[in-house]
C-alpha atoms as a PDB file:
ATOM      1  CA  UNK A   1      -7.994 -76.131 -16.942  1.00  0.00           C
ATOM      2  CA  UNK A   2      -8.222 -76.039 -12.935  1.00  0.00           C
ATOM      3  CA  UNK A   3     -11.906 -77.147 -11.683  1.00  0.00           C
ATOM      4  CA  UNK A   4     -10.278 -77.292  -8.224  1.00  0.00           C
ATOM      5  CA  UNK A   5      -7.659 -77.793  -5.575  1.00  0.00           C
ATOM      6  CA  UNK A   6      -7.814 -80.195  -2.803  1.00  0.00           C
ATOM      7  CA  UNK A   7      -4.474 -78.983  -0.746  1.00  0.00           C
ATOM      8  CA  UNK A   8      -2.504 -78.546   2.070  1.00  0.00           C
ATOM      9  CA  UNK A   9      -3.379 -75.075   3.747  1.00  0.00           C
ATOM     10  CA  UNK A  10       0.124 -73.625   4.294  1.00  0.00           C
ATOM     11  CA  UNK A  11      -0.233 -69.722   5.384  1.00  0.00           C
ATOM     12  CA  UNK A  12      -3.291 -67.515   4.700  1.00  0.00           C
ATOM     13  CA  UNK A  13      -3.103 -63.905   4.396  1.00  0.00           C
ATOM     14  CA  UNK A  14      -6.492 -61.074   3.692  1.00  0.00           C
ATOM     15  CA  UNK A  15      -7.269 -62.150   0.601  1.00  0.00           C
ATOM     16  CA  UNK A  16      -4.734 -64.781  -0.439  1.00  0.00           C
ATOM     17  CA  UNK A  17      -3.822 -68.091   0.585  1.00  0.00           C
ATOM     18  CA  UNK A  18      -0.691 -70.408  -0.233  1.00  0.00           C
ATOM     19  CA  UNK A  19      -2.027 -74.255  -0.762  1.00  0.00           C
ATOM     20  CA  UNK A  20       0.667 -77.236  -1.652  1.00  0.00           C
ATOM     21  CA  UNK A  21       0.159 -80.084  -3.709  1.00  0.00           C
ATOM     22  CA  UNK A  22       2.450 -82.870  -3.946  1.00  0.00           C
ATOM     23  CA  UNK A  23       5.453 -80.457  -2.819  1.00  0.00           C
ATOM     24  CA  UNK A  24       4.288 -77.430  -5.209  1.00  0.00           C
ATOM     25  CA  UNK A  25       3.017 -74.438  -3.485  1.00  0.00           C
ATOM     26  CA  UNK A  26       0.009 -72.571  -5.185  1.00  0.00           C
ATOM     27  CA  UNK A  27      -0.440 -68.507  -4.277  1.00  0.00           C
ATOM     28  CA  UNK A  28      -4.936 -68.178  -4.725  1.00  0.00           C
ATOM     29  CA  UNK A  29      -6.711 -64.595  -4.268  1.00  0.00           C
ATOM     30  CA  UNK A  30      -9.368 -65.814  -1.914  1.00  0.00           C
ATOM     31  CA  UNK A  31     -12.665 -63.030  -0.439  1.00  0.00           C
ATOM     32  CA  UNK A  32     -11.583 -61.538   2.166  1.00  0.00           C
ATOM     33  CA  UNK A  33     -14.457 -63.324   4.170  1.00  0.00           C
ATOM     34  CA  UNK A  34     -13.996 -66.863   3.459  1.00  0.00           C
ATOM     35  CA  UNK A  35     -13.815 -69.241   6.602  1.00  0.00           C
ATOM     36  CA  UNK A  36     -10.322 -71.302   6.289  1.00  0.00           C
ATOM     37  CA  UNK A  37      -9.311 -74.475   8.300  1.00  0.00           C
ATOM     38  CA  UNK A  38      -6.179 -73.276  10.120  1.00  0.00           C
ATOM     39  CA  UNK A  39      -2.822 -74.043   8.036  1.00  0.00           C
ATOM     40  CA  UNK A  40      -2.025 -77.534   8.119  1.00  0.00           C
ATOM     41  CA  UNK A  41      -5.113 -78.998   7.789  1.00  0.00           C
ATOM     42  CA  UNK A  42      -6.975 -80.255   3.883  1.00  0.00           C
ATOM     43  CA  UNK A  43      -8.576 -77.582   2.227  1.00  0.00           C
ATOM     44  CA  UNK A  44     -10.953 -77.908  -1.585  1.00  0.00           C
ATOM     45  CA  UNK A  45     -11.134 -74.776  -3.034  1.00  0.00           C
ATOM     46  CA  UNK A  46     -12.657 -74.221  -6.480  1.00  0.00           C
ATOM     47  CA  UNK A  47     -10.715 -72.566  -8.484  1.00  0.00           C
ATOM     48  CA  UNK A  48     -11.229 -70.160 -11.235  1.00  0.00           C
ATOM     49  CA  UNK A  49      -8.056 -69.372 -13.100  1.00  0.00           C
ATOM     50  CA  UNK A  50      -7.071 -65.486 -14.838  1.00  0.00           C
ATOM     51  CA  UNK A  51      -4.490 -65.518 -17.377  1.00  0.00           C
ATOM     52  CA  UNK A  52      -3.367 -62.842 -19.043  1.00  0.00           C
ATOM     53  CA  UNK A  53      -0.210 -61.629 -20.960  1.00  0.00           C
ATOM     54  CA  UNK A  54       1.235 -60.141 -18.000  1.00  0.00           C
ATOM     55  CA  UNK A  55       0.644 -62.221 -15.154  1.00  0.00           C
ATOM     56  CA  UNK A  56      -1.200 -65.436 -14.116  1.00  0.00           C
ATOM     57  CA  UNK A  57      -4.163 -66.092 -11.448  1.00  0.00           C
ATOM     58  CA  UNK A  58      -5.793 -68.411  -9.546  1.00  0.00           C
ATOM     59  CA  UNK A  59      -8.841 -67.189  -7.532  1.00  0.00           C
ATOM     60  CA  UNK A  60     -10.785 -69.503  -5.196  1.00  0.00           C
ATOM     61  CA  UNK A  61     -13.915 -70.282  -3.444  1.00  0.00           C
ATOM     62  CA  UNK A  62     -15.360 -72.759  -1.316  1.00  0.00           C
ATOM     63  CA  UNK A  63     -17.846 -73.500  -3.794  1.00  0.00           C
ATOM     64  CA  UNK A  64     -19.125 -74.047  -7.228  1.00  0.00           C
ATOM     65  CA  UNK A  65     -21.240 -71.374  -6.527  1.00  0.00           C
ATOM     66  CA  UNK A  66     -19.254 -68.616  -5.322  1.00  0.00           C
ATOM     67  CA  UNK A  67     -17.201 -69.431  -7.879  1.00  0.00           C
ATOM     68  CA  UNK A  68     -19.654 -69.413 -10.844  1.00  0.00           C
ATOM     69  CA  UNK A  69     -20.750 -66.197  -9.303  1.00  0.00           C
ATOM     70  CA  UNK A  70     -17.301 -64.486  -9.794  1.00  0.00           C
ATOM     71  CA  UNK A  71     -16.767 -65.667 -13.343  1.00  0.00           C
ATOM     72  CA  UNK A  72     -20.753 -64.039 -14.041  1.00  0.00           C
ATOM     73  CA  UNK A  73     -19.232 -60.737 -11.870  1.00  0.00           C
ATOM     74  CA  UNK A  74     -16.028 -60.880 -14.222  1.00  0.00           C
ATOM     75  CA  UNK A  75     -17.931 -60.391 -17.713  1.00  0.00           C
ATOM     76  CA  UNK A  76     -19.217 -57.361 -16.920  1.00  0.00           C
ATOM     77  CA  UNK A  77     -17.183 -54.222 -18.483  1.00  0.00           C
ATOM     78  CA  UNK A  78     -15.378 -52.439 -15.902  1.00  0.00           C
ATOM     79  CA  UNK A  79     -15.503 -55.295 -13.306  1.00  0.00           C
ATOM     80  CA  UNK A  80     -12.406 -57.023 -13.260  1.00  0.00           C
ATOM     81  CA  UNK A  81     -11.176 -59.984 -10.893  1.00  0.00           C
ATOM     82  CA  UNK A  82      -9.496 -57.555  -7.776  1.00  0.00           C
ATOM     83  CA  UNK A  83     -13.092 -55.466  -8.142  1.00  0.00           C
ATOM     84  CA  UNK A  84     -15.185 -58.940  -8.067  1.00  0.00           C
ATOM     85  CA  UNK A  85     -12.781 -60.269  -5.335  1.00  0.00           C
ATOM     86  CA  UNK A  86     -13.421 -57.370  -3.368  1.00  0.00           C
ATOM     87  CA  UNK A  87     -17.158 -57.124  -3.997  1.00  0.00           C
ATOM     88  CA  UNK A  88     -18.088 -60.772  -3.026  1.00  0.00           C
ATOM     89  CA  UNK A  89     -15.742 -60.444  -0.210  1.00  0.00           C
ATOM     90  CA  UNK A  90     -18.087 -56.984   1.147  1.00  0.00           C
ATOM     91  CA  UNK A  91     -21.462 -58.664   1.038  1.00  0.00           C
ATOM     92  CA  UNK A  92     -21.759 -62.590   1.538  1.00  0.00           C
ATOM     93  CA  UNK A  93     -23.175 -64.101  -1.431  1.00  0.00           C
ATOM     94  CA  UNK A  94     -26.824 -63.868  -0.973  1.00  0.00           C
ATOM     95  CA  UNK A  95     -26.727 -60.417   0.106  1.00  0.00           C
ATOM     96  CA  UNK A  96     -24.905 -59.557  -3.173  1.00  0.00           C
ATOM     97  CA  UNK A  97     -27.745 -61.762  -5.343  1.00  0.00           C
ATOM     98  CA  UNK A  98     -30.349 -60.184  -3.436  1.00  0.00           C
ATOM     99  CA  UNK A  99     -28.728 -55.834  -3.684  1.00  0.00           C
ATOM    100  CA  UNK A 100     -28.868 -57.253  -7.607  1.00  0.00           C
ATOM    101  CA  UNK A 101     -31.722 -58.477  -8.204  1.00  0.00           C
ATOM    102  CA  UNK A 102     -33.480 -56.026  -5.962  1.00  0.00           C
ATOM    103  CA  UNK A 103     -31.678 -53.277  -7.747  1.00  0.00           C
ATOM    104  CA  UNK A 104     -30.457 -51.765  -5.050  1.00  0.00           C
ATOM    105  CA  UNK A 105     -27.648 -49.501  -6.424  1.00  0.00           C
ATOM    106  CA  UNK A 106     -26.967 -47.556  -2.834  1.00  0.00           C
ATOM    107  CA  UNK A 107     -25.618 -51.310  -1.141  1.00  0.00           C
ATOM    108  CA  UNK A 108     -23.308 -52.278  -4.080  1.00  0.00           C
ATOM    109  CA  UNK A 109     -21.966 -48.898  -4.378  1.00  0.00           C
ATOM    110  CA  UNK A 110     -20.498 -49.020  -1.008  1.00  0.00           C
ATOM    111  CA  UNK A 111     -18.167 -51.371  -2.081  1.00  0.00           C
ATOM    112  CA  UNK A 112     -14.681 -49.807  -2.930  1.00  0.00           C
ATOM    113  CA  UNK A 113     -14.331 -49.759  -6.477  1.00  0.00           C
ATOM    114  CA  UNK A 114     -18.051 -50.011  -7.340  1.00  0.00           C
ATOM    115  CA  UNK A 115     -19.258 -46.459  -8.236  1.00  0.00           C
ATOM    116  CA  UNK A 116     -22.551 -45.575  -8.805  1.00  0.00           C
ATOM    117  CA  UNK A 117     -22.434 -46.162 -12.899  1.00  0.00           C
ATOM    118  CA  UNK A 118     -20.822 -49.713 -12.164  1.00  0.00           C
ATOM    119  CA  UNK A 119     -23.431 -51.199  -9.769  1.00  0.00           C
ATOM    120  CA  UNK A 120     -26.077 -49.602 -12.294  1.00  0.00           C
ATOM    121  CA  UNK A 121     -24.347 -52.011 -15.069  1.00  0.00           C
ATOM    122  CA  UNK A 122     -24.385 -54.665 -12.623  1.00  0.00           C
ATOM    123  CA  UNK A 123     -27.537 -54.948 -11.844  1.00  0.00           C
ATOM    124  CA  UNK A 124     -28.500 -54.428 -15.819  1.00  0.00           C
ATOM    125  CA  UNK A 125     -26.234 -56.778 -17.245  1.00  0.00           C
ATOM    126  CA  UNK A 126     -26.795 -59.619 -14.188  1.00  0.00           C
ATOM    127  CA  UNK A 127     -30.502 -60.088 -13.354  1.00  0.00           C
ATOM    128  CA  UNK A 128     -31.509 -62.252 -15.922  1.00  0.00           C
ATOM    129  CA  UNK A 129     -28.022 -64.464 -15.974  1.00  0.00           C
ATOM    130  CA  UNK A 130     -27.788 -64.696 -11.598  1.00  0.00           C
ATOM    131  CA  UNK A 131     -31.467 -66.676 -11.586  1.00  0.00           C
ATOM    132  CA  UNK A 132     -29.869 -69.490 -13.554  1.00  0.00           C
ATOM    133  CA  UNK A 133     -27.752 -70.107 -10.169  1.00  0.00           C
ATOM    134  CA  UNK A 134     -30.629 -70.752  -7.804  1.00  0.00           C
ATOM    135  CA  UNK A 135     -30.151 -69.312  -4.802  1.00  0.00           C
ATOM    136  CA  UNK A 136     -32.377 -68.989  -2.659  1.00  0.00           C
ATOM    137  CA  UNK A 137     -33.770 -65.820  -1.129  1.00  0.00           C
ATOM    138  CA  UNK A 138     -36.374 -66.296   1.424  1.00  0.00           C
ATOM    139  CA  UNK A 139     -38.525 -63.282   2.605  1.00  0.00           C
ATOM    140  CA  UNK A 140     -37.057 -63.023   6.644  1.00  0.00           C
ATOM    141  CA  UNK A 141     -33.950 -62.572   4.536  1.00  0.00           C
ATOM    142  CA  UNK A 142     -34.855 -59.440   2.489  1.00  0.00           C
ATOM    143  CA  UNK A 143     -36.231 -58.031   5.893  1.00  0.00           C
ATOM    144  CA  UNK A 144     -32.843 -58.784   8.112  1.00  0.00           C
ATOM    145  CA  UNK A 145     -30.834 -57.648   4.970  1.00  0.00           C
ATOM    146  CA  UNK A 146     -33.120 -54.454   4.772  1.00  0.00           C
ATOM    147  CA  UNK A 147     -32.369 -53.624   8.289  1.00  0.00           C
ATOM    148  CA  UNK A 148     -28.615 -54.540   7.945  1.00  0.00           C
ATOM    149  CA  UNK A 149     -28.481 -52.035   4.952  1.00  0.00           C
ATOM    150  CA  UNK A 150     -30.478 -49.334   7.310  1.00  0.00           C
ATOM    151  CA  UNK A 151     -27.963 -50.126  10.709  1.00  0.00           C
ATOM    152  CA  UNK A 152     -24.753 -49.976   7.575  1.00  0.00           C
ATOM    153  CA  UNK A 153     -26.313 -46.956   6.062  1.00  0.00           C
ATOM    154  CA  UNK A 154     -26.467 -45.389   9.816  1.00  0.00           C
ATOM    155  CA  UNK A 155     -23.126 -46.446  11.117  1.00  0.00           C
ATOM    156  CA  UNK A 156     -21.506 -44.952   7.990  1.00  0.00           C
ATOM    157  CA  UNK A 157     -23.517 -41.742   8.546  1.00  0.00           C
ATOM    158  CA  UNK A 158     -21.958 -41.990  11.764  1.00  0.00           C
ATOM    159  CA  UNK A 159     -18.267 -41.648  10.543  1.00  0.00           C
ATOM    160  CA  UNK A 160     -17.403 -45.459  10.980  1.00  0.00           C
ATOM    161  CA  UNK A 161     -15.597 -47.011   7.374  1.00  0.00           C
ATOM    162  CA  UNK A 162     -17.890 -49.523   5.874  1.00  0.00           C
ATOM    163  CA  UNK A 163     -16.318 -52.681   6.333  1.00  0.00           C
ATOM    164  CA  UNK A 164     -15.701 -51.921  10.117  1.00  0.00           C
ATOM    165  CA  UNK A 165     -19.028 -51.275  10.518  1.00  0.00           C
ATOM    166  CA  UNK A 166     -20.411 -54.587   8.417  1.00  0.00           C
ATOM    167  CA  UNK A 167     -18.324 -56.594  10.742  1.00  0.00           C
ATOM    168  CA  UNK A 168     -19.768 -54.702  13.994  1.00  0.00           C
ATOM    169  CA  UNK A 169     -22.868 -55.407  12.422  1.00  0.00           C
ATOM    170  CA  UNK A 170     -22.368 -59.447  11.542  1.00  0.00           C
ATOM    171  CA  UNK A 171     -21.214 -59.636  15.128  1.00  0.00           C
ATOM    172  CA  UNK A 172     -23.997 -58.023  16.831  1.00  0.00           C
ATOM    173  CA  UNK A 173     -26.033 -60.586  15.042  1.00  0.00           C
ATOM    174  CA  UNK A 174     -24.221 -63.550  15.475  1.00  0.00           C
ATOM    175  CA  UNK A 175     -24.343 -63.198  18.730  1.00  0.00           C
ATOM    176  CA  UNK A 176     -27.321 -62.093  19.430  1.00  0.00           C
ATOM    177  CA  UNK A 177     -30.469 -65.292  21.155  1.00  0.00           C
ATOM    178  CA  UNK A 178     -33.045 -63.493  19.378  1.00  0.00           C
ATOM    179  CA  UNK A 179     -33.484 -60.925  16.553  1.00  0.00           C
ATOM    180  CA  UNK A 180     -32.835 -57.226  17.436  1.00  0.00           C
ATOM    181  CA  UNK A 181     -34.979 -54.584  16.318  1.00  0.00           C
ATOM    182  CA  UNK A 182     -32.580 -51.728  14.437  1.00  0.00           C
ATOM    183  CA  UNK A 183     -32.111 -49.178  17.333  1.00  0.00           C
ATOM    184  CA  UNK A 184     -31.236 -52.098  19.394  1.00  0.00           C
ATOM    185  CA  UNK A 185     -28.729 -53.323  16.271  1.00  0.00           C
ATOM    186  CA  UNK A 186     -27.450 -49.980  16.162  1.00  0.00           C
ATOM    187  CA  UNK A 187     -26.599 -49.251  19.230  1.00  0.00           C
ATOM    188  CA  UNK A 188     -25.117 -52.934  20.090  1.00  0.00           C
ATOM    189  CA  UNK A 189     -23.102 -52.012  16.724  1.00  0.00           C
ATOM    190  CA  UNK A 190     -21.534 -49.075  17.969  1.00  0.00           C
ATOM    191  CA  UNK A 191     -19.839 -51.148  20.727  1.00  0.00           C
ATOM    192  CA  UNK A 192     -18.590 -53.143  18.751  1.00  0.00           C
ATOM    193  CA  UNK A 193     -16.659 -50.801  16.382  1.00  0.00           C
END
């Protein structure tokens, strides 16, 4: 089967993108936050095919890991590839490693589709199998994430819609010199949304 795709970019869409090789055209369900070359240009995307009875699926990733990640996400009941998709595509991949292992039910279950039963059985069923990838969590990560979650948690309070607010959020920090403390993230947040 497919390991991956080294393609032609030719259109990307929220959450798909059309590649062509050698004058065939390939339709992949990407996260909604993965950072694409613009069309035209050589793209390697790892690809981890779904085939069913009824239809037939390529999702990709711009690594192994990401990928690996999705096909753990996948095995667990009630988690299929849209809800994956759409989970690693809410929270980058550390963050998502990090609300699991940390058990942190309240971040995972502000993704849509993830209720509060299914991040429960996420966090049971992936623990132990998510330390065989290796990634790295480093402590000034669990602290920025923590006040992330608390600045999300706020903004939500607020009225704003989740992902709006993540990406007010990501901004903020991204363009931030140096490290805001969380009214200061907050309230840089709100302009943003």
């Amino acid at each position: 089967m497919f390991d991956y795709i080294k393609a032609t970019l030719i259109e990307s869409r929220p959450l798909k993108v059309t590649v062509e090789v050698h004058g065939i055209g390939y339709r992949i369900w990407v996260p909604i936050h993965i950072k694409l070359p613009q069309e035209g240009c050589l793209i390697t995307l790892y690809i981890s095919p779904i085939i069913r009875e009824d239809s037939h699926q390529l999702f990709g990733f711009l690594t192994r890991l990401e990928r690996d990640f999705f096909e753990l996400l996948i095995t667990i009941s009630g988690v299929g590839p849209k809800i994956a998709l759409c989970l690693m595509g809410h929270l980058e991949l550390p963050d998502l490693h990090a609300a699991i292992l940390q058990g942190n039910i309240q971040v995972l279950s502000k993704t849509p589709g993830i209720g509060k039963k299914t991040a429960e059985r996420l966090i049971i069923e992936l623990r132990d199998k998510i330390k065989t990838l290796n990634l790295p969590i480093s402590s000034t990560q669990n602290n920025n994430n923590q006040m992330q979650n608390d600045a999300l948690s706020a903004l939500i309070h607020l009225g704003y819609p989740s992902i709006q607010a993540q990406k007010a959020i990501k901004t903020v920090l991204n363009q931030s010199e140096k490290e805001p403390d969380l009214g200061q993230l907050i309230t840089a947040a709100l302009k943003q949304v």
